[in-house]
Protein backbone atom coordinates (compact mmCIF):
# COMPACT_ATOMS: atom_id res chain seq x y z
CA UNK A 1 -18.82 -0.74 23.16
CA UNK A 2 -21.94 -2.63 21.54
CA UNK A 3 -20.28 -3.78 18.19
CA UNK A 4 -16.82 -5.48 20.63
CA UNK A 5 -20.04 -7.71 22.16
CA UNK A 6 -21.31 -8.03 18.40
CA UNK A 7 -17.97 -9.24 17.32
CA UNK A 8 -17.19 -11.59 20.06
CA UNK A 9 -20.82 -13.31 19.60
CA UNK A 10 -20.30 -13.79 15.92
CA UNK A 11 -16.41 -14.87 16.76
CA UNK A 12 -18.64 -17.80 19.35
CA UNK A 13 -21.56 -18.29 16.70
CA UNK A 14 -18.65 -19.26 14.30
CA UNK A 15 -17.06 -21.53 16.77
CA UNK A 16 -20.20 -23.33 18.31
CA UNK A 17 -21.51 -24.03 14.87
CA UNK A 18 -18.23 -25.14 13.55
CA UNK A 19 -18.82 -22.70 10.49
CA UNK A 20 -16.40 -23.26 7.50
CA UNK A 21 -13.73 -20.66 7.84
CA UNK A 22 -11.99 -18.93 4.96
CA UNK A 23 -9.25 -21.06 2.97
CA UNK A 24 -6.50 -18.78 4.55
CA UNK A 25 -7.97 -19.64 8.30
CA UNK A 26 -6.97 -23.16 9.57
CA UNK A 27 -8.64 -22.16 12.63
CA UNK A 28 -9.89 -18.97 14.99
CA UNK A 29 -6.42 -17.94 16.53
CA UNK A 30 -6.29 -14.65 18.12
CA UNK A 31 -3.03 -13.01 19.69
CA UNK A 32 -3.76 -12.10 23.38
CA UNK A 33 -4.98 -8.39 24.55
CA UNK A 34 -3.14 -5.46 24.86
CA UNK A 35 -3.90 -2.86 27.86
CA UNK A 36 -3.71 1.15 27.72
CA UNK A 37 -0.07 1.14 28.28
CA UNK A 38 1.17 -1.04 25.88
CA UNK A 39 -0.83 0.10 22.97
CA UNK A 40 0.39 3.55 23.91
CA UNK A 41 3.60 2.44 23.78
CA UNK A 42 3.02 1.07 20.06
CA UNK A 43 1.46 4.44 19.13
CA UNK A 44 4.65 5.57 19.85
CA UNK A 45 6.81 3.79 18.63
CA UNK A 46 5.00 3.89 15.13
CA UNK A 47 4.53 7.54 15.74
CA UNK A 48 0.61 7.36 15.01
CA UNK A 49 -2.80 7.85 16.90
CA UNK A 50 -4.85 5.32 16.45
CA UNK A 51 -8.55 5.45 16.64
CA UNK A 52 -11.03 4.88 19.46
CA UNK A 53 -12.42 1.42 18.07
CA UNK A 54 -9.01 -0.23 16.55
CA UNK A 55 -7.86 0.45 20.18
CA UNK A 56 -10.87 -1.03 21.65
CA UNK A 57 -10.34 -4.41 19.42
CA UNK A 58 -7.01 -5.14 20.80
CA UNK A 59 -8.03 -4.51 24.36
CA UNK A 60 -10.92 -6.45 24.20
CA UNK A 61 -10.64 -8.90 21.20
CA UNK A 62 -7.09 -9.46 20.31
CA UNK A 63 -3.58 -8.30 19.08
CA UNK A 64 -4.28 -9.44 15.45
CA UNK A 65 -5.04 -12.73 14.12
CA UNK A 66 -8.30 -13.72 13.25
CA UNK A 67 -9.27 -11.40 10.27
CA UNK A 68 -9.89 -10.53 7.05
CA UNK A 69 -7.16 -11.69 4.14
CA UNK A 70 -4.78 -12.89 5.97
CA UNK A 71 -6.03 -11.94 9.10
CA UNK A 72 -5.37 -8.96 11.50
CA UNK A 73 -1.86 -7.56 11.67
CA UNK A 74 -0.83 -7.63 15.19
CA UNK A 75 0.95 -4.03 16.69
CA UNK A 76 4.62 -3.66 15.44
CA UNK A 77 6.93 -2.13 12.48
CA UNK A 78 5.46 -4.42 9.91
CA UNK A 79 2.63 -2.33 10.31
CA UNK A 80 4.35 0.40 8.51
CA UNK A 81 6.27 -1.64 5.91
CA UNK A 82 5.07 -1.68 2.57
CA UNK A 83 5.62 -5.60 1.73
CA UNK A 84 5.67 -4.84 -1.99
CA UNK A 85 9.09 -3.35 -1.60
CA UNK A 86 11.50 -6.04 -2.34
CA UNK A 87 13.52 -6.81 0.80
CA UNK A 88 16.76 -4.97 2.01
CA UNK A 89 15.36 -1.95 0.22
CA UNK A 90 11.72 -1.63 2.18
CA UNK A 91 10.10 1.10 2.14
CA UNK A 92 8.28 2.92 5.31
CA UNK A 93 5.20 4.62 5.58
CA UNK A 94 5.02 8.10 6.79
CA UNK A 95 2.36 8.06 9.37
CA UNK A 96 2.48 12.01 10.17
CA UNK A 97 1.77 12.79 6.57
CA UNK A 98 -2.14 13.21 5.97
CA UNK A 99 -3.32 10.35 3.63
CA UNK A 100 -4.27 11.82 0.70
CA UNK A 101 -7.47 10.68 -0.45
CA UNK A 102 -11.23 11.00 0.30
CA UNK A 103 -12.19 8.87 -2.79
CA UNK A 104 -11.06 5.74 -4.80
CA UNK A 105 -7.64 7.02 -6.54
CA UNK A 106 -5.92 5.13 -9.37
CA UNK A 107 -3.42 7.13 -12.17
CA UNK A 108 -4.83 7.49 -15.43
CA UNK A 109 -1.44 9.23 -16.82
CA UNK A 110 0.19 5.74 -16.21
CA UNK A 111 -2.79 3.97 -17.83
CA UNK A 112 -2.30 5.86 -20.75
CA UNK A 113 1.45 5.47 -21.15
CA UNK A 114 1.02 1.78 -20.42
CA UNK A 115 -1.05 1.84 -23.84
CA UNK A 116 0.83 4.09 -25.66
CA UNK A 117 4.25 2.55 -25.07
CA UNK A 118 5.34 5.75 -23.64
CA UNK A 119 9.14 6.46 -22.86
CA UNK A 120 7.66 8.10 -19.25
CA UNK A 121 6.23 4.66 -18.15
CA UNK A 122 9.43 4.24 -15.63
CA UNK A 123 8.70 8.00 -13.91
CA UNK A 124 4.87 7.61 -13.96
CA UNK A 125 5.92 4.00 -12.43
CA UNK A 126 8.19 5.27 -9.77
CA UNK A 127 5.22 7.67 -8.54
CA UNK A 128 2.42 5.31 -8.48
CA UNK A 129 3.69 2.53 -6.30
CA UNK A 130 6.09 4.79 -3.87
CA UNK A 131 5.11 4.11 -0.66
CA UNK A 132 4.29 8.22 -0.49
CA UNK A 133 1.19 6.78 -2.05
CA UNK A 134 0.16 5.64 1.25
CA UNK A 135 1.31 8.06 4.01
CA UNK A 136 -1.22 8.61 6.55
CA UNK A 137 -2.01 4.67 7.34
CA UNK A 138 -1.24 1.70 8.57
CA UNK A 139 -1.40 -1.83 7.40
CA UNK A 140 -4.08 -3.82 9.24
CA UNK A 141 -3.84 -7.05 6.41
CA UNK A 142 -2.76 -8.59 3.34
CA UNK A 143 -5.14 -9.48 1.05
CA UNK A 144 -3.06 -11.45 -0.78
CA UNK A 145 -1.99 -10.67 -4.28
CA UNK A 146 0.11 -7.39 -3.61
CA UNK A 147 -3.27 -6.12 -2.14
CA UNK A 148 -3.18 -4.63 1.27
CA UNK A 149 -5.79 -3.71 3.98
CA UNK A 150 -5.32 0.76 5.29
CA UNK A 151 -6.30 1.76 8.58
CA UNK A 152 -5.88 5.92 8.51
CA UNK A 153 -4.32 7.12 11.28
CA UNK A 154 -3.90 10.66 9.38
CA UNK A 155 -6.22 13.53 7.80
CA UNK A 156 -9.92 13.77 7.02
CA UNK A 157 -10.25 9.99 6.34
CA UNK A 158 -9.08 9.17 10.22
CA UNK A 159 -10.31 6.01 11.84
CA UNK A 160 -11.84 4.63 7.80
CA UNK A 161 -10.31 1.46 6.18
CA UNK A 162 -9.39 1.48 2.60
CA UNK A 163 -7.64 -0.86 -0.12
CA UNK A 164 -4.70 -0.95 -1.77
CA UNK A 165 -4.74 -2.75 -5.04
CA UNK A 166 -1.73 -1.32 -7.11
CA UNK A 167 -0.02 -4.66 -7.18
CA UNK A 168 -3.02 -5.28 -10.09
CA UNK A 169 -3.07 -1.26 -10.75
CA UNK A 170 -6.27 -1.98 -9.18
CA UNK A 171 -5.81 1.36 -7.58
CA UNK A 172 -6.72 2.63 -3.71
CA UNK A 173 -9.93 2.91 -2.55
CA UNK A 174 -12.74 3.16 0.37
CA UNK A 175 -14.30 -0.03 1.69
CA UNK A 176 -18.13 1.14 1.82
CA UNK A 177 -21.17 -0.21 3.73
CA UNK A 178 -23.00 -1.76 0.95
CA UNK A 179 -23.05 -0.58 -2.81
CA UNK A 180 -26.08 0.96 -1.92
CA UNK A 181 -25.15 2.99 1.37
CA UNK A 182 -21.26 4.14 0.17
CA UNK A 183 -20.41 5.97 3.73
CA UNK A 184 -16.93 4.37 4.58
CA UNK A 185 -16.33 1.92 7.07
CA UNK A 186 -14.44 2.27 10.34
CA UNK A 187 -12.40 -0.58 11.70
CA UNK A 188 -15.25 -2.51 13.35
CA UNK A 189 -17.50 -1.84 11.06
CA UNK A 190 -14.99 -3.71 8.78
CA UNK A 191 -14.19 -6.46 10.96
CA UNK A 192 -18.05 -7.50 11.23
CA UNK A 193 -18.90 -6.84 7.86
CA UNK A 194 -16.43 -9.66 7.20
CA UNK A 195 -17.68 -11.95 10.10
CA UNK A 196 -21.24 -11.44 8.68
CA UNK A 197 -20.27 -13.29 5.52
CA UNK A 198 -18.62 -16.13 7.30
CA UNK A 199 -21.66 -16.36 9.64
CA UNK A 200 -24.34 -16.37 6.96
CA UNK A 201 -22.17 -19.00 4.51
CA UNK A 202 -22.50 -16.86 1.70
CA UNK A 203 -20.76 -18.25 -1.27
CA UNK A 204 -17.31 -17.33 -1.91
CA UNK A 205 -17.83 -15.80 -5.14
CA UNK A 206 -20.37 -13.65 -3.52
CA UNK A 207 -18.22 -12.27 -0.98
CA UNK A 208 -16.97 -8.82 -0.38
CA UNK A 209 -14.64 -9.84 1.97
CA UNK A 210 -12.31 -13.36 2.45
């Protein structure tokens, strides 16, 4: 696969020229490879079918590490754990549910009752951050802040990355190629996008990604 060859020659660029990495990167650490068998074993085990290119990055690339926010998840239950939840009462996320979205989602009833003072804040509370929210994916990263990084695994959006921002009511939403091209990106896609910015130094307040 073309973009694996991309990825590991931006992963060396980075390296060679000893390119500032993100604050949350000390250094390039990535968890060893997985082969067919184990990863199919995962799938299992997390009851989920994950796509062509996510499998291809931790065959050829890595297990997790490396990566946007707090870099790439590696394979395992915390992939399905919604880190939100406080602990002892965690919540999981229904990966044989289709995830429900095809476009950036956020809850304007709650919006409203947050400004009106309404009594039905608790309910319209209780439905916007349940973990139901989120069926259909797994977590790939943290972005830090309560935000988390989707990979679908479930329904029409299968294979696309998307955002979850509700810790800041910031909603749930697509990552896009550009503002300009708004197709939504699959896992690779995502990964480079993010390697671009570290390769071309753009300035942090510029960035898409971190």
């Amino acid at each position: 696969m073309m973009a694996i060859q991309s990825i590991l020659q931006k992963i060396n660029e980075i390296k060679e020229k000893k390119i500032t990495l993100p604050t949350q990167h000390k250094a390039i650490s990535i968890n060893p490879t997985l082969n067919a068998d184990e990863i199919s074993l995962f799938e299992e085990s997390l009851n989920a079918k994950f796509p062509d290119d996510f499998k291809c990055f931790l065959s050829e690339i890595g297990n997790g590490g490396f990566g946007p926010g707090h870099g790439i998840i590696p394979l395992g239950a915390e992939m399905i754990i919604d880190p939100r939840i406080p602990i002892g009462n965690q919540d999981t996320i229904d990966t044989e549910k289709d995830f429900a979205y095809v476009s950036a989602w956020n809850y304007e009833p709650l919006r409203r009752a947050m400004e009106d003072g309404s009594s039905d804040q608790d309910k319209l509370m209780e439905y916007y951050f349940s973990v139901d929210r989120i069926a259909g994916a797994i977590r790939v990263c943290d972005w830090g802040g309560g935000g988390l990084g989707l990979l679908v695994v479930k329904g029409s959006e299968y294979g696309k990355v998307w955002s979850d921002y509700r810790g800041d009511f910031g909603g749930i939403f697509p990552e896009t190629i550009s503002s300009e091209n708004l197709a939504h990106m699959s896992f690779l896609q995502w990964y480079e996008a993010w390697l671009d910015e570290i390769v071309l130094e753009v300035p942090l307040e510029e960035r898409r990604f971190w």
